[in-house]
PDB file of N, CA and C in Angstrom:
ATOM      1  N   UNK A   1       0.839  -1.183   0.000  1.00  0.00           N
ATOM      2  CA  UNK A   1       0.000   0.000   0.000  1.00  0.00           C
ATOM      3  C   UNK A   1       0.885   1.247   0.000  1.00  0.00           C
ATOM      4  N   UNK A   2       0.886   2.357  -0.739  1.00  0.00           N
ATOM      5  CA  UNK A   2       1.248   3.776  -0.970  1.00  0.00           C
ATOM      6  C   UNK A   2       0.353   4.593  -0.509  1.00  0.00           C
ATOM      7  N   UNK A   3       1.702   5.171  -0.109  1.00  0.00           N
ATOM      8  CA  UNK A   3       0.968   6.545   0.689  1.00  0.00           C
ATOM      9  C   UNK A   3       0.938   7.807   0.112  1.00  0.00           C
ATOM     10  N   UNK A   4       0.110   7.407  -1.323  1.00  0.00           N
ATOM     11  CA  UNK A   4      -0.084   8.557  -2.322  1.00  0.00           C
ATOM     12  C   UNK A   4      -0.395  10.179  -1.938  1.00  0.00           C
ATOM     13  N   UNK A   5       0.460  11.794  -1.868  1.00  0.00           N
ATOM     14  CA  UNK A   5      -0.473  12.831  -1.410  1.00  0.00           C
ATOM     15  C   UNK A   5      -1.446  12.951  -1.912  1.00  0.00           C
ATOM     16  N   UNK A   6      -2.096  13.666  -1.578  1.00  0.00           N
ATOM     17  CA  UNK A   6      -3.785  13.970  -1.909  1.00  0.00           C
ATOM     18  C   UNK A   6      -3.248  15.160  -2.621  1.00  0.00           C
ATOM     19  N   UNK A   7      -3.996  14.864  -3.656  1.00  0.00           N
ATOM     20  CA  UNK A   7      -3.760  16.358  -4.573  1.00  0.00           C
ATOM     21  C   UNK A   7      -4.874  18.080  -4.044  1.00  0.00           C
ATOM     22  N   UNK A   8      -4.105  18.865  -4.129  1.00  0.00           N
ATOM     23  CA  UNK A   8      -4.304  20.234  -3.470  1.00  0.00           C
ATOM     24  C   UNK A   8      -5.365  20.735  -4.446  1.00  0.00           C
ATOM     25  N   UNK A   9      -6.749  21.381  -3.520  1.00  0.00           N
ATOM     26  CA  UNK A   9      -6.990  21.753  -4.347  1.00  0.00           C
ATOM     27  C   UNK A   9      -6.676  23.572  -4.851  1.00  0.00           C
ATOM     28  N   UNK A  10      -5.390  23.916  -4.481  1.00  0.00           N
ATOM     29  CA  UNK A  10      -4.691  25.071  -4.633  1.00  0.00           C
ATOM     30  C   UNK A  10      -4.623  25.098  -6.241  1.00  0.00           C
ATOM     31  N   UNK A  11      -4.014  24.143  -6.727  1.00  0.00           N
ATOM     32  CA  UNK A  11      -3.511  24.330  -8.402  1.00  0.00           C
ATOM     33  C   UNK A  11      -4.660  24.465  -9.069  1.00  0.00           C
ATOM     34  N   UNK A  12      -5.891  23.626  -9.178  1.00  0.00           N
ATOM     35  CA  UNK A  12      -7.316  23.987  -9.568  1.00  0.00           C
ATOM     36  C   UNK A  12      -7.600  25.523  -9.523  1.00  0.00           C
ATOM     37  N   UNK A  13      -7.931  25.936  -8.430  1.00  0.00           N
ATOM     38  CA  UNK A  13      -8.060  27.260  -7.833  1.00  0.00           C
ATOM     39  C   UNK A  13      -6.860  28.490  -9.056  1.00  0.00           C
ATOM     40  N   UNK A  14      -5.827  27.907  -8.069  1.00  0.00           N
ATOM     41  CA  UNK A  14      -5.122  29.215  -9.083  1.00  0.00           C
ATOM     42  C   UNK A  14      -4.747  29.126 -10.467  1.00  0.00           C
ATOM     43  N   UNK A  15      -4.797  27.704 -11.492  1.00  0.00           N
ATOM     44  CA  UNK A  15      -5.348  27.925 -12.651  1.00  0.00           C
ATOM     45  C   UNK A  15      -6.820  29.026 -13.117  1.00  0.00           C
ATOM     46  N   UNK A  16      -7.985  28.135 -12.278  1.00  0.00           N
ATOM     47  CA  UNK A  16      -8.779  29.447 -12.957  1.00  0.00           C
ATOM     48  C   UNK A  16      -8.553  30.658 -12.651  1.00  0.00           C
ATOM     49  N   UNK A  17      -7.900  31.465 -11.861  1.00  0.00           N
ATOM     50  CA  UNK A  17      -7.381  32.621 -11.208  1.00  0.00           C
ATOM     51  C   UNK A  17      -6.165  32.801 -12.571  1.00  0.00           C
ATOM     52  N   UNK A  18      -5.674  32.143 -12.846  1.00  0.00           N
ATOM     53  CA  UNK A  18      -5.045  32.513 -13.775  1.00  0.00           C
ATOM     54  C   UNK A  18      -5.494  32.917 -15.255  1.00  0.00           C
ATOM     55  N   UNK A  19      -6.309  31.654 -15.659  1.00  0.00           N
ATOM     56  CA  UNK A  19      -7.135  32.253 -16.603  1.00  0.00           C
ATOM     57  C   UNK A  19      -8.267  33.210 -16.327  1.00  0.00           C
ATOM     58  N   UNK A  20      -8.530  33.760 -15.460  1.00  0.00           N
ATOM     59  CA  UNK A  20      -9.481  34.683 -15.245  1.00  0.00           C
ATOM     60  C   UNK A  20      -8.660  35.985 -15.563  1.00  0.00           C
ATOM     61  N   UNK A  21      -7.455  36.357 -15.023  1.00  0.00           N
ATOM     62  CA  UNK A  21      -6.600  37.205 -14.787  1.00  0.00           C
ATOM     63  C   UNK A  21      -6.213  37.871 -16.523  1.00  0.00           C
ATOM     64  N   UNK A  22      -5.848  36.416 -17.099  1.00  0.00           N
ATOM     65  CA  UNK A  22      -5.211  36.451 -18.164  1.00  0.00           C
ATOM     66  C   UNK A  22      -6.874  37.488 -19.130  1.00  0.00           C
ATOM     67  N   UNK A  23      -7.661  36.419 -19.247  1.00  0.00           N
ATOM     68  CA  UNK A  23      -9.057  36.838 -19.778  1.00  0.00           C
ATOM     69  C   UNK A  23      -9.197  38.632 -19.592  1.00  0.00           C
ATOM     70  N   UNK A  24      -9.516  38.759 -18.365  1.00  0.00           N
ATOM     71  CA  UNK A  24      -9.418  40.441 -17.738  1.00  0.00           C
ATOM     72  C   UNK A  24      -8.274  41.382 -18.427  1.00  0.00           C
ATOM     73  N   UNK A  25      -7.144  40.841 -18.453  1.00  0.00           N
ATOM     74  CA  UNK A  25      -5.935  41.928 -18.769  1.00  0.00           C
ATOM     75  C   UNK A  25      -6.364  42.236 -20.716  1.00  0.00           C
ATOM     76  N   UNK A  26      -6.532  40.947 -20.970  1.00  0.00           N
ATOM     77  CA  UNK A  26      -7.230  40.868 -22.791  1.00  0.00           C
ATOM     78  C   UNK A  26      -8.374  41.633 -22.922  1.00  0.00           C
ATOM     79  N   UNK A  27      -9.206  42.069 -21.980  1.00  0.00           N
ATOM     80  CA  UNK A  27     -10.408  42.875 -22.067  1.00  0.00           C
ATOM     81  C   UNK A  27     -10.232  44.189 -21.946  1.00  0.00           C
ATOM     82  N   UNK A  28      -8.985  44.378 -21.124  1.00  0.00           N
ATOM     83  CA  UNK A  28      -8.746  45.674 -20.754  1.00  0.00           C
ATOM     84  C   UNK A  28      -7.729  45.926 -21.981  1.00  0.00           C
ATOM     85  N   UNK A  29      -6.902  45.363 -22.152  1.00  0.00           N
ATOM     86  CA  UNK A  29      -6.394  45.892 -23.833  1.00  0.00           C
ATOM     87  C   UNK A  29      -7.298  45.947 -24.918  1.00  0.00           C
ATOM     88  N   UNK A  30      -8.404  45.086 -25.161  1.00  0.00           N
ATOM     89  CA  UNK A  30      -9.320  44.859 -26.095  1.00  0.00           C
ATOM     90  C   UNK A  30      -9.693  46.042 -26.427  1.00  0.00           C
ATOM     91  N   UNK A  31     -10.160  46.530 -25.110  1.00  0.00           N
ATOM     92  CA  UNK A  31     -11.194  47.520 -24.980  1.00  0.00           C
ATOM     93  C   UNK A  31     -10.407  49.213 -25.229  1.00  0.00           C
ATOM     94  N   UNK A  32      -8.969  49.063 -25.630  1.00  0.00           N
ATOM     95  CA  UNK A  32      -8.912  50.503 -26.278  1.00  0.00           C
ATOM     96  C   UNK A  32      -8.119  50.289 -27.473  1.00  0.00           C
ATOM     97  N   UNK A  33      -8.856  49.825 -28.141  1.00  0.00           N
ATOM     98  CA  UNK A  33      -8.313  49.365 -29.880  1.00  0.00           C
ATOM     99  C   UNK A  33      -9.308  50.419 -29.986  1.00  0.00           C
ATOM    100  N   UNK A  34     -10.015  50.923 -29.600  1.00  0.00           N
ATOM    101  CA  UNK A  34     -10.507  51.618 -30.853  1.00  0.00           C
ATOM    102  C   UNK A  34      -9.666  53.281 -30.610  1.00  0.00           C
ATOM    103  N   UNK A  35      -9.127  53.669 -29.761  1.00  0.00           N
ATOM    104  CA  UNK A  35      -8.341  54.298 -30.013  1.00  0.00           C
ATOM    105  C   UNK A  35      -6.771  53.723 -30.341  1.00  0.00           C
ATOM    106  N   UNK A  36      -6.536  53.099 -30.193  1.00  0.00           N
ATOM    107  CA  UNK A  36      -4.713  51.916 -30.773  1.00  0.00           C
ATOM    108  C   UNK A  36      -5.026  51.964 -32.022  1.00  0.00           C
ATOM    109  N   UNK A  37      -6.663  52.107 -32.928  1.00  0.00           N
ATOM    110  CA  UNK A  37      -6.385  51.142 -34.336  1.00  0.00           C
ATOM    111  C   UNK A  37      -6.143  52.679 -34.897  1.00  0.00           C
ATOM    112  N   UNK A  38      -6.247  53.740 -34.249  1.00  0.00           N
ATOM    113  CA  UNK A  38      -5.930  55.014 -35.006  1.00  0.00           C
ATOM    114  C   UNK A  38      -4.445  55.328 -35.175  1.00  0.00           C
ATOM    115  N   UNK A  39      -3.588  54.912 -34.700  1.00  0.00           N
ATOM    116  CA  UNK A  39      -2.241  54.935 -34.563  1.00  0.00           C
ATOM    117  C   UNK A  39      -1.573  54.162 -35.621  1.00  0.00           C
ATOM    118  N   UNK A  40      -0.505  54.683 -36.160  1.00  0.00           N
ATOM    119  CA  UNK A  40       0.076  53.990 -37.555  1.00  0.00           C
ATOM    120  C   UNK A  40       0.619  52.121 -37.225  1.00  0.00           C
ATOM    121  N   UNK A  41       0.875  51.553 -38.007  1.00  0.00           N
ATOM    122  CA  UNK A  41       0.669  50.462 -37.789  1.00  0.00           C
ATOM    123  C   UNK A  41       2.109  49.926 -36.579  1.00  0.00           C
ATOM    124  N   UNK A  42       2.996  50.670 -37.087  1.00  0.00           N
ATOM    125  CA  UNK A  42       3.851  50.030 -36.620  1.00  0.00           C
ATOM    126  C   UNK A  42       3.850  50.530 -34.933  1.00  0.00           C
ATOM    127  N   UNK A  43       3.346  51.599 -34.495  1.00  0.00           N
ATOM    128  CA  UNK A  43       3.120  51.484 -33.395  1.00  0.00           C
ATOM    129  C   UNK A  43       2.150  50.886 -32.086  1.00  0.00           C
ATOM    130  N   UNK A  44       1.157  50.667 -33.237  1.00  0.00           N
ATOM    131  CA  UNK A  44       0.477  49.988 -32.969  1.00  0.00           C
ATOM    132  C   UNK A  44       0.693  48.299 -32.575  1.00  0.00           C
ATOM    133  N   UNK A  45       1.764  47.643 -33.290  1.00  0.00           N
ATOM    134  CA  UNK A  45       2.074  46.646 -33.266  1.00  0.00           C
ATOM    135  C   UNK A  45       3.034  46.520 -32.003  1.00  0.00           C
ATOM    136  N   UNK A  46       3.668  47.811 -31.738  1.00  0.00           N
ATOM    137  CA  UNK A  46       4.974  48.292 -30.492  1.00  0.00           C
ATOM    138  C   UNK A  46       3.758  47.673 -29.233  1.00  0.00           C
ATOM    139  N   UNK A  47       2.828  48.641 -29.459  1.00  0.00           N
ATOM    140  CA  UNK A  47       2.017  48.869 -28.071  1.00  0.00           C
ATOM    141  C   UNK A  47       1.242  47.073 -27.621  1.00  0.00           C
ATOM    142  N   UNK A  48       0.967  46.525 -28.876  1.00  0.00           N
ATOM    143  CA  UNK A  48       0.610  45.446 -28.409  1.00  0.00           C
ATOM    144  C   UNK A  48       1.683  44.129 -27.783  1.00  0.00           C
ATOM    145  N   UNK A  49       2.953  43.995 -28.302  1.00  0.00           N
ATOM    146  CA  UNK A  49       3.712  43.394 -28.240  1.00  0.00           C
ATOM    147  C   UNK A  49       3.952  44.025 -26.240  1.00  0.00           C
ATOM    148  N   UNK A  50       3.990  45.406 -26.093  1.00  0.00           N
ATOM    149  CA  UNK A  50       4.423  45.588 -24.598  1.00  0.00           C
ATOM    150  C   UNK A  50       3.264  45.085 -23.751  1.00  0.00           C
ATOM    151  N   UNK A  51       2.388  45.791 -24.129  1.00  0.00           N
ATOM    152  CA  UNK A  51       0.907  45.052 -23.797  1.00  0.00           C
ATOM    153  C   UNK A  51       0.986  43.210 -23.416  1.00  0.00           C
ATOM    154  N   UNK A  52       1.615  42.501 -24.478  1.00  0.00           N
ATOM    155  CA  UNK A  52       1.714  41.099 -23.968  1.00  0.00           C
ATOM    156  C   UNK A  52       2.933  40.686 -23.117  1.00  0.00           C
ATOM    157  N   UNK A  53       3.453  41.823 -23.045  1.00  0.00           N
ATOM    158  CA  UNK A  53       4.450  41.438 -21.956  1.00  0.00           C
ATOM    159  C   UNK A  53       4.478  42.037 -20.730  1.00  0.00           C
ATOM    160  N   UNK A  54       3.723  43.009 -20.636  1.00  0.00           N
ATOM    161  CA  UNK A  54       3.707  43.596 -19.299  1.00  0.00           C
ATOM    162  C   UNK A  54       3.016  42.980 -18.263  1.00  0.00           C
ATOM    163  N   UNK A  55       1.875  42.195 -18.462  1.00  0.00           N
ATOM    164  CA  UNK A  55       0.692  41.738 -18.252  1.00  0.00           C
ATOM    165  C   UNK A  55       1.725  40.923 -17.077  1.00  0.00           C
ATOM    166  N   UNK A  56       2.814  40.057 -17.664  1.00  0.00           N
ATOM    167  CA  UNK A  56       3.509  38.963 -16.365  1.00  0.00           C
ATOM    168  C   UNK A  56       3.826  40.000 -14.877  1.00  0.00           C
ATOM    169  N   UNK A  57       4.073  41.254 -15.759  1.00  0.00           N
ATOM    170  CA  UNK A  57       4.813  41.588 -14.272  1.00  0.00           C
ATOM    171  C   UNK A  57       3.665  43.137 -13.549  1.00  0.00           C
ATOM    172  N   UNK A  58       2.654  42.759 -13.889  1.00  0.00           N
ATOM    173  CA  UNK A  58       1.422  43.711 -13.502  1.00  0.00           C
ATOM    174  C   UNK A  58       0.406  42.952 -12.865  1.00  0.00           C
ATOM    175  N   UNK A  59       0.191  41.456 -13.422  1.00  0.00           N
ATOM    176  CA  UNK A  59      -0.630  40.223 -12.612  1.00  0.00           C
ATOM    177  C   UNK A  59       0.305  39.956 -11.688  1.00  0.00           C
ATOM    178  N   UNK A  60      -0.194  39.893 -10.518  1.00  0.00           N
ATOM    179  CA  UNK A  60       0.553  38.928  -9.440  1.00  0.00           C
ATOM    180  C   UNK A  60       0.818  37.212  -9.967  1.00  0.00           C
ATOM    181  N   UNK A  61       1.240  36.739 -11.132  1.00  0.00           N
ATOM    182  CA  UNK A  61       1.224  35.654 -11.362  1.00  0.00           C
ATOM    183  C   UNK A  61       2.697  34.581 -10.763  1.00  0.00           C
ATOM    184  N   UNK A  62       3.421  35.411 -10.569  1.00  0.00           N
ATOM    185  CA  UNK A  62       4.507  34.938  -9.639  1.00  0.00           C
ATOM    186  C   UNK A  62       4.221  34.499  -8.576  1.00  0.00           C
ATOM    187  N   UNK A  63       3.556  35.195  -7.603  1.00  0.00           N
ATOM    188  CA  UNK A  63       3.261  35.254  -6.130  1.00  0.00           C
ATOM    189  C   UNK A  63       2.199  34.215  -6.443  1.00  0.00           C
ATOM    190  N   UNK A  64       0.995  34.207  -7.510  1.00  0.00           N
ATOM    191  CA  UNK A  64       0.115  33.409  -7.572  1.00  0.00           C
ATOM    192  C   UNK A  64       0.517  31.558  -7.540  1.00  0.00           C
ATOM    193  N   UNK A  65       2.009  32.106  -8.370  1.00  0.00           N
ATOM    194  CA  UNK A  65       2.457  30.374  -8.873  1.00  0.00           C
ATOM    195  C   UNK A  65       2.890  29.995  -7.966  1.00  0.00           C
ATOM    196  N   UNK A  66       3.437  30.726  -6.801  1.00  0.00           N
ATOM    197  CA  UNK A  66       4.112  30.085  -5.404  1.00  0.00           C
ATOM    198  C   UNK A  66       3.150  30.051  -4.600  1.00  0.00           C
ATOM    199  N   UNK A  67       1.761  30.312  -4.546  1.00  0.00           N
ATOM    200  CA  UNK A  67       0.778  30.038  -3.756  1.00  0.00           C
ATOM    201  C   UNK A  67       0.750  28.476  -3.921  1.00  0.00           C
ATOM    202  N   UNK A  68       0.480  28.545  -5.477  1.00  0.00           N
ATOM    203  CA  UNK A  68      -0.102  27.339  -6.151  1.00  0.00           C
ATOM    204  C   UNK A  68       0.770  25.875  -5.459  1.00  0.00           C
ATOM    205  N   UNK A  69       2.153  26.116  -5.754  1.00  0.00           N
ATOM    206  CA  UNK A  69       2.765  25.131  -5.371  1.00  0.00           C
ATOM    207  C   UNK A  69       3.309  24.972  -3.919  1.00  0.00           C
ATOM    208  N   UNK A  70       3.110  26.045  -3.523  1.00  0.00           N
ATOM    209  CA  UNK A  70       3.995  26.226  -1.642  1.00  0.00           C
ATOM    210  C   UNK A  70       2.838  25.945  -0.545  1.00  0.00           C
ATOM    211  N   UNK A  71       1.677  26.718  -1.300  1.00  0.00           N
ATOM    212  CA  UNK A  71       0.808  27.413  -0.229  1.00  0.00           C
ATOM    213  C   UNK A  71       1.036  28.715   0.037  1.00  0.00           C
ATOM    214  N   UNK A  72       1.923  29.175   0.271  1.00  0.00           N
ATOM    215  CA  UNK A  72       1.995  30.848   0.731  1.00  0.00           C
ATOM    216  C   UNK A  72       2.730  31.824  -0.285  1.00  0.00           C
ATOM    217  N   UNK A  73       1.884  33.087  -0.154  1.00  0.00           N
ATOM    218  CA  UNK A  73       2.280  33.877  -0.969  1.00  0.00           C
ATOM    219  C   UNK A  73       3.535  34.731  -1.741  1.00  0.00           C
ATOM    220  N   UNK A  74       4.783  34.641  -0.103  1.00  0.00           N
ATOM    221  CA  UNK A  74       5.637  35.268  -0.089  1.00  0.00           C
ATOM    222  C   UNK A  74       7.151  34.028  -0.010  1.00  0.00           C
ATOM    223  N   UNK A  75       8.622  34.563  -0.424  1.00  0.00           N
ATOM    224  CA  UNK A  75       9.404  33.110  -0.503  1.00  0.00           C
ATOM    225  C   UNK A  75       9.932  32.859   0.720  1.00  0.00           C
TER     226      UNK A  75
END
């Protein structure tokens, strides 16, 4: 007999927290294309590219991923 852990239900949890997060930050960029699509293209393309990268370090998704796997928020 094994003494299998019981799986957490932390990682469940902060997956959808993650995709919720992710979803939200896409709505909030979504939602000013209509002033972005007035801007020439290539800046336009600048602003989205920072846009997909800023998002890691503006979501708490760090702190979220060490919840996920530690339990606690901080290292």
């Amino acid at each position: 007999m094994t003494n299998e852990p019981q799986p957490s239900w932390r990682k469940p949890a902060g997956i959808f927290l993650i995709m919720a997060l992710i979803i939200a930050w896409a709505v909030l960029v979504a939602s000013l294309s209509p002033w972005v699509g007035e801007w020439p293209v290539l800046v336009q393309a600048i602003f989205y590219l920072v846009a997909g990268i800023v998002w890691i370090w503006v979501l708490p998704l760090k702190a979220l991923l060490r919840w996920m796997e530690l339990g606690r928020w901080r290292g």
